[in-house]
Structure formats: structure tokens, C-alpha cells
Protein backbone atom coordinates (compact mmCIF):
# COMPACT_ATOMS: atom_id res chain seq x y z
CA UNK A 1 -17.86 2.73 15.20
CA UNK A 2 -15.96 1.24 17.78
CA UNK A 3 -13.30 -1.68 17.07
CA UNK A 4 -15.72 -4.32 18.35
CA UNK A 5 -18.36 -3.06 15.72
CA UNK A 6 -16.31 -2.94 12.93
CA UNK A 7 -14.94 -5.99 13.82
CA UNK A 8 -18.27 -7.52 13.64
CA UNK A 9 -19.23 -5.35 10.07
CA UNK A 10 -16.13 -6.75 8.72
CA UNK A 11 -17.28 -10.46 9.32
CA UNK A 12 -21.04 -9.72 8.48
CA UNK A 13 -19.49 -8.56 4.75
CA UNK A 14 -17.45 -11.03 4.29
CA UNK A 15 -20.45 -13.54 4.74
CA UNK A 16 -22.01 -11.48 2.52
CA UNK A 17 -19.48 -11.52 -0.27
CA UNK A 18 -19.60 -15.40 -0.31
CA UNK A 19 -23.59 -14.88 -0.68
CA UNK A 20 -23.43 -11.98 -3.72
CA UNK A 21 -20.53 -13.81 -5.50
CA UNK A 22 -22.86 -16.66 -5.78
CA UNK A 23 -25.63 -15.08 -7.36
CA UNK A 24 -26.90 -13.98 -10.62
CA UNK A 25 -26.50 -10.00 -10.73
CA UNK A 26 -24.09 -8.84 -8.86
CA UNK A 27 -24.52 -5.17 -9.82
CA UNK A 28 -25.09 -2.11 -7.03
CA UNK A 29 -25.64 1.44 -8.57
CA UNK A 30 -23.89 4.22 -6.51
CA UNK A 31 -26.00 6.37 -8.08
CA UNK A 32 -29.41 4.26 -7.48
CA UNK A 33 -28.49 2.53 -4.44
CA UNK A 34 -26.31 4.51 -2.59
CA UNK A 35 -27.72 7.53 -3.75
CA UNK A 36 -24.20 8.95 -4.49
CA UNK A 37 -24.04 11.94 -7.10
CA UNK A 38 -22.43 11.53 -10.30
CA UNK A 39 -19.07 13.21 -8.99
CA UNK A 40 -19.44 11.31 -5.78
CA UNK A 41 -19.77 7.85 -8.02
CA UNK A 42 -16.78 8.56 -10.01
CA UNK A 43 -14.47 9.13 -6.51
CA UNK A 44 -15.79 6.23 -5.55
CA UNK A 45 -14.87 4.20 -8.44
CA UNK A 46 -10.83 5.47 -8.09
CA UNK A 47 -11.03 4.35 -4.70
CA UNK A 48 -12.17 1.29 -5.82
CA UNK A 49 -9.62 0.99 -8.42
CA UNK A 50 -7.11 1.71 -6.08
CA UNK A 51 -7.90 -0.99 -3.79
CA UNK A 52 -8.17 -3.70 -6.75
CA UNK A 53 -4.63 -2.35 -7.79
CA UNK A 54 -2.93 -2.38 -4.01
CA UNK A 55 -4.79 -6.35 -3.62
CA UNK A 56 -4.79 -7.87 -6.94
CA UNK A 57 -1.95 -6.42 -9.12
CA UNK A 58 -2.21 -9.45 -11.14
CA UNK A 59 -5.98 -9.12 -11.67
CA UNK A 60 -5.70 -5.39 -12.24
CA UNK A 61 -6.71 -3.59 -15.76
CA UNK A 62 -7.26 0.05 -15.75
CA UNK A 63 -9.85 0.74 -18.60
CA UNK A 64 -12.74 2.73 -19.65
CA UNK A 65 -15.39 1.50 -16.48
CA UNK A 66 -19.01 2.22 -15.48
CA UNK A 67 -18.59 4.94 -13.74
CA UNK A 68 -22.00 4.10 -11.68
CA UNK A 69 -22.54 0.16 -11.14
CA UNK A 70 -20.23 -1.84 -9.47
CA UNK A 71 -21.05 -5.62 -8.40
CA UNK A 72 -21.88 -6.22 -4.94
CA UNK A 73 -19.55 -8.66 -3.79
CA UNK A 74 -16.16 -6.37 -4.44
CA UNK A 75 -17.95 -3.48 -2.80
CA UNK A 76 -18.24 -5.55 0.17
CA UNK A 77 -15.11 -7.08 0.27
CA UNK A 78 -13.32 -3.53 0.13
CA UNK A 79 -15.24 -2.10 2.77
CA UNK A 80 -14.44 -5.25 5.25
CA UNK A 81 -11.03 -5.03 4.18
CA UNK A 82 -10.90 -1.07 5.62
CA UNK A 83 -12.79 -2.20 8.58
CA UNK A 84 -10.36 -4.80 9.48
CA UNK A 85 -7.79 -1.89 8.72
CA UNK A 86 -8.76 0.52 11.45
């Protein structure tokens, strides 16, 4: 992706995180949806976590997770956030 495009994939998600945060189940399987294997899924989740810890220290609580769904709206906000990064 060029800088223009992931400019533009970063804005797209974050119109989309105002849209998932608003309704009812917010839950994406990264097993289901993404089609991520179970060793993929749990990577994914530390990344996750990692992200939640470096941007909301405050709102941060390691503990026991799902280690396949996540809900939508955080997915999409970190992945804008590393677009707008690079």
C-alpha cells in the first residue's frame, strides 16, 4: 500500500469504528472471520494487548481473554492507528 492508500484505509476504519461501537455485537472471530489458526489468533491477541497497553494504560487489565473473538470496533481502531503509523 502506498501512503495515499493507507491514508485513505485509516479514515475508512475510523468511520467504521464510530459505526461498530454503536451496534449490538461487536464481536469478530479471528478464527471464523479472519480465518486465522489457533496459534495465529493467540499472536494476534498479544499484539492487541500490546496496543491497548501502549494507548490506554489507564484502561488496561491483563487477564485470562478469548483467545479467538475480539469486538470489531478495537480491531479497527488498531489497524488505522498502524496505518496512520507508516
Amino acid at each position: 500500500m502506498n501512503k495515499l492508500e493507507q491514508k485513505v484505509a485509516a479514515i475508512l476504519l475510523r468511520k467504521a469504528v464510530d459505526e461498530f461501537s454503536n451496534h449490538g455485537c461487536n464481536d469478530f472471530s479471528l478464527r471464523n472471520d479472519a480465518g486465522l489458526t489457533e496459534e495465529e489468533s493467540i499472536d494476534f491477541i498479544e499484539i492487541l494487548n500490546n496496543f491497548n497497553k501502549i494507548n490506554n494504560p489507564h484502561m488496561f487489565e491483563p487477564k485470562d481473554q478469548d483467545t479467538d473473538v475480539v469486538p470489531d470496533w478495537f480491531l479497527c481502531s488498531m489497524l488505522a492507528s498502524k496505518l496512520e503509523e507508516s
